[in-house]
Every structure is written in structure tokens, then in C-alpha cells.
C-alpha atoms as a PDB file:
ATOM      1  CA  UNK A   1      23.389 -21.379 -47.540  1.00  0.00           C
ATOM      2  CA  UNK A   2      19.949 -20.086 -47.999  1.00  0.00           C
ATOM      3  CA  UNK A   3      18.553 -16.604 -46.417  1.00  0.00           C
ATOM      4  CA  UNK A   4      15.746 -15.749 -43.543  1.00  0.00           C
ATOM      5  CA  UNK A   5      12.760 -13.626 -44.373  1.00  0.00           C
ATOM      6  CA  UNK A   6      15.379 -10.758 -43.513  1.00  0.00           C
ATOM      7  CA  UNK A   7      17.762 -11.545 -45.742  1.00  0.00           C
ATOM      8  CA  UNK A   8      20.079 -13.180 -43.378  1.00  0.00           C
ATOM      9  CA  UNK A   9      22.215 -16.074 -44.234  1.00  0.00           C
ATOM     10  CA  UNK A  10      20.996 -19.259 -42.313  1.00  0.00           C
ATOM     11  CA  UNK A  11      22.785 -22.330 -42.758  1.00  0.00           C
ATOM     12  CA  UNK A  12      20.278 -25.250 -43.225  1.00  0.00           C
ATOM     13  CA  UNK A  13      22.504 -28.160 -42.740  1.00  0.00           C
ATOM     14  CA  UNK A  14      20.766 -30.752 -40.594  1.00  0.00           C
ATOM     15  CA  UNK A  15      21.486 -33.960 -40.246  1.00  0.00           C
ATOM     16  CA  UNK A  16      18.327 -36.135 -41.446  1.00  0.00           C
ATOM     17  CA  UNK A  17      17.672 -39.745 -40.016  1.00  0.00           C
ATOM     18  CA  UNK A  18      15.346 -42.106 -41.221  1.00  0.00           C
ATOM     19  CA  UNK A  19      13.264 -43.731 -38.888  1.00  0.00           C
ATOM     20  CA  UNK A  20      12.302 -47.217 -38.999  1.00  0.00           C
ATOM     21  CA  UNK A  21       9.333 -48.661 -40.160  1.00  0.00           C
ATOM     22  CA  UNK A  22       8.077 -50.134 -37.321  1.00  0.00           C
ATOM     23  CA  UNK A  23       8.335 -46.581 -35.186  1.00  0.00           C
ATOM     24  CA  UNK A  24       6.586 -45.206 -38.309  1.00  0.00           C
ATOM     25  CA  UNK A  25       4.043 -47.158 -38.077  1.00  0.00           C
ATOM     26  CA  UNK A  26       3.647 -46.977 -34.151  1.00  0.00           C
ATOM     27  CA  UNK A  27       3.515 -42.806 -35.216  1.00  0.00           C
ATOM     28  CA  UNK A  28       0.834 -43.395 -37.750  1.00  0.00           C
ATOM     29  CA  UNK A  29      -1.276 -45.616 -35.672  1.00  0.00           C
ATOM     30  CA  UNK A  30      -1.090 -43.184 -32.309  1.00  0.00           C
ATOM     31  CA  UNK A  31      -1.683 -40.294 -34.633  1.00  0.00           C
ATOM     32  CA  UNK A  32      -4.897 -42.029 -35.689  1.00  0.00           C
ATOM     33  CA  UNK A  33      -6.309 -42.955 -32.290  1.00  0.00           C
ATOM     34  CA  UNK A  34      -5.415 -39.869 -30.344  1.00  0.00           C
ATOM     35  CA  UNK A  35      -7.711 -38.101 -33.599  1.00  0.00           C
ATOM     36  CA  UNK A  36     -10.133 -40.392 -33.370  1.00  0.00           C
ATOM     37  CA  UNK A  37     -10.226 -40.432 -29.341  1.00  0.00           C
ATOM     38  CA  UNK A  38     -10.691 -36.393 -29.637  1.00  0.00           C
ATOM     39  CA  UNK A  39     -12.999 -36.760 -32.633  1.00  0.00           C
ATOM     40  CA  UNK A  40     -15.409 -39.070 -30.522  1.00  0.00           C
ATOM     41  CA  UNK A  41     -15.057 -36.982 -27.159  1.00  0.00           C
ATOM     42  CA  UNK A  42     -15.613 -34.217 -29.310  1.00  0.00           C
ATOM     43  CA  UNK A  43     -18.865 -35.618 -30.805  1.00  0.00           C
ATOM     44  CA  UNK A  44     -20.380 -36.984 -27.776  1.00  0.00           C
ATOM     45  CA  UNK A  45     -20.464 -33.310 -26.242  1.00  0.00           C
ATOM     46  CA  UNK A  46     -22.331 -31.704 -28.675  1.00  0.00           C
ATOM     47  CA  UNK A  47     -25.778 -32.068 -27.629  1.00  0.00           C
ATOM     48  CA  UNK A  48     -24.891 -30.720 -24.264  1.00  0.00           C
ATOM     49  CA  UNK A  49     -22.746 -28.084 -25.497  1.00  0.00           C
ATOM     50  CA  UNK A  50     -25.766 -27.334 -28.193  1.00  0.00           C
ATOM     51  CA  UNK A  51     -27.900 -26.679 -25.254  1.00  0.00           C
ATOM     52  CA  UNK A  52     -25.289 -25.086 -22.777  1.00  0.00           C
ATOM     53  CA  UNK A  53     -25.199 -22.488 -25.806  1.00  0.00           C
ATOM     54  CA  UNK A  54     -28.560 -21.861 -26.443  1.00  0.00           C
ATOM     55  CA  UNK A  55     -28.088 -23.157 -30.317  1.00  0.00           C
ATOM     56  CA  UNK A  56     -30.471 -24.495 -32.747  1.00  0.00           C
ATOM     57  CA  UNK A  57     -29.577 -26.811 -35.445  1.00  0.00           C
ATOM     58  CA  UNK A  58     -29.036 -24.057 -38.443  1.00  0.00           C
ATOM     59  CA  UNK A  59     -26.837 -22.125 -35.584  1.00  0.00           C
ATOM     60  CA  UNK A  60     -25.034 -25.362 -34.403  1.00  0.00           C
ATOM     61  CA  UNK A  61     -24.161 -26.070 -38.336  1.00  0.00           C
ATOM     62  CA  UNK A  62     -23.013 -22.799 -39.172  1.00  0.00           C
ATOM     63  CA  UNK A  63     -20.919 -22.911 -36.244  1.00  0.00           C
ATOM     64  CA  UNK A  64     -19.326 -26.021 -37.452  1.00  0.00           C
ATOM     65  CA  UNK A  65     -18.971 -25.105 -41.360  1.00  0.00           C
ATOM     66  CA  UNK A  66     -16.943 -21.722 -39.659  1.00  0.00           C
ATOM     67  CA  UNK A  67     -14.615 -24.370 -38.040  1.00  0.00           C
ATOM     68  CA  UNK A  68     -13.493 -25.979 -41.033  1.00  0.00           C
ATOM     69  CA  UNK A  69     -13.500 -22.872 -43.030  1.00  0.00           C
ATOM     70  CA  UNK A  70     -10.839 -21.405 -39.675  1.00  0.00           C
ATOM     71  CA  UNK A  71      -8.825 -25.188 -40.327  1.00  0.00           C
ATOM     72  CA  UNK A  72      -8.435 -24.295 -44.361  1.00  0.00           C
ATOM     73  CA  UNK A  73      -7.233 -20.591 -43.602  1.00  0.00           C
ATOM     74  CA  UNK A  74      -4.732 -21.982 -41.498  1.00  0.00           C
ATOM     75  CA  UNK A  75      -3.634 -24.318 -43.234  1.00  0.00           C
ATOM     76  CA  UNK A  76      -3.200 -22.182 -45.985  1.00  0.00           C
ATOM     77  CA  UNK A  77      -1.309 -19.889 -43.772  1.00  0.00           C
ATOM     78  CA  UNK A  78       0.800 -22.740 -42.957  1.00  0.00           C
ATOM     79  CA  UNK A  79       2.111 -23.153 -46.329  1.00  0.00           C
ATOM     80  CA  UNK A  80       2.773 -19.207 -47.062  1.00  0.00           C
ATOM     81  CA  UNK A  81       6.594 -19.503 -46.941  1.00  0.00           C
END
């Protein structure tokens, strides 16, 4: 038994499986294109939503450096157990 954040008593026995590795595969490789389908949607879009905002290029880049700094804090939060 291991405890909660309160200090209650969970029980933590779950029954692991272990997939194949053909469906692990088929996971990795639809992980990868839907990323890289939102990645290039994404990309495509920015010149329009550049101009829809009213940014310049220093604006536009500090815009995107805040978005990955936002992805490390949460993925640091992520991990805070």
C-alpha cells in the first residue's frame, strides 16, 4: 500500500499488460503524424495570424520563445509528485 497526498492509504495494484509490438509501433507512428499534421497546420498560419495580430518579427519571436518557456514549466509541473 502506498499513501495519497493526504495521507490516505491507496492501494496501487493494477494489473499491467504489455502491448504488442506491432500496436506499439502503430502508437508511435500516429503519435508522430498527428504532431507533425498540427506542427505544419500550425506553421502555415503564422503569417496570417502575424498580421491578424498586428505583430512584427521581434514581437512574433518573443511570442514564440514564451511558448516553449509555458511547455518547460509544465512539464516541470508534471513531474512535481
Amino acid at each position: 500500500m502506498s499513501t495519497d497526498f493526504a495521507g490516505k492509504a491507496v492501494n496501487l495494484n493494477i494489473p499491467t499488460t504489455v502491448a504488442s509490438p506491432r500496436i506499439s509501433r502503430l502508437a508511435i507512428v500516429g503519435f508522430f503524424f498527428v504532431s507533425g499534421f498540427g506542427f505544419s497546420t500550425w506553421s502555415s498560419r503564422i503569417p496570417s495570424q502575424q498580421q491578424l495580430l498586428g505583430l512584427n518579427e521581434a514581437q512574433l519571436g518573443s511570442v514564440a520563445l514564451m511558448s516553449m518557456f509555458g511547455l518547460v514549466i509544465l512539464w516541470l509541473v508534471g513531474r512535481v509528485k
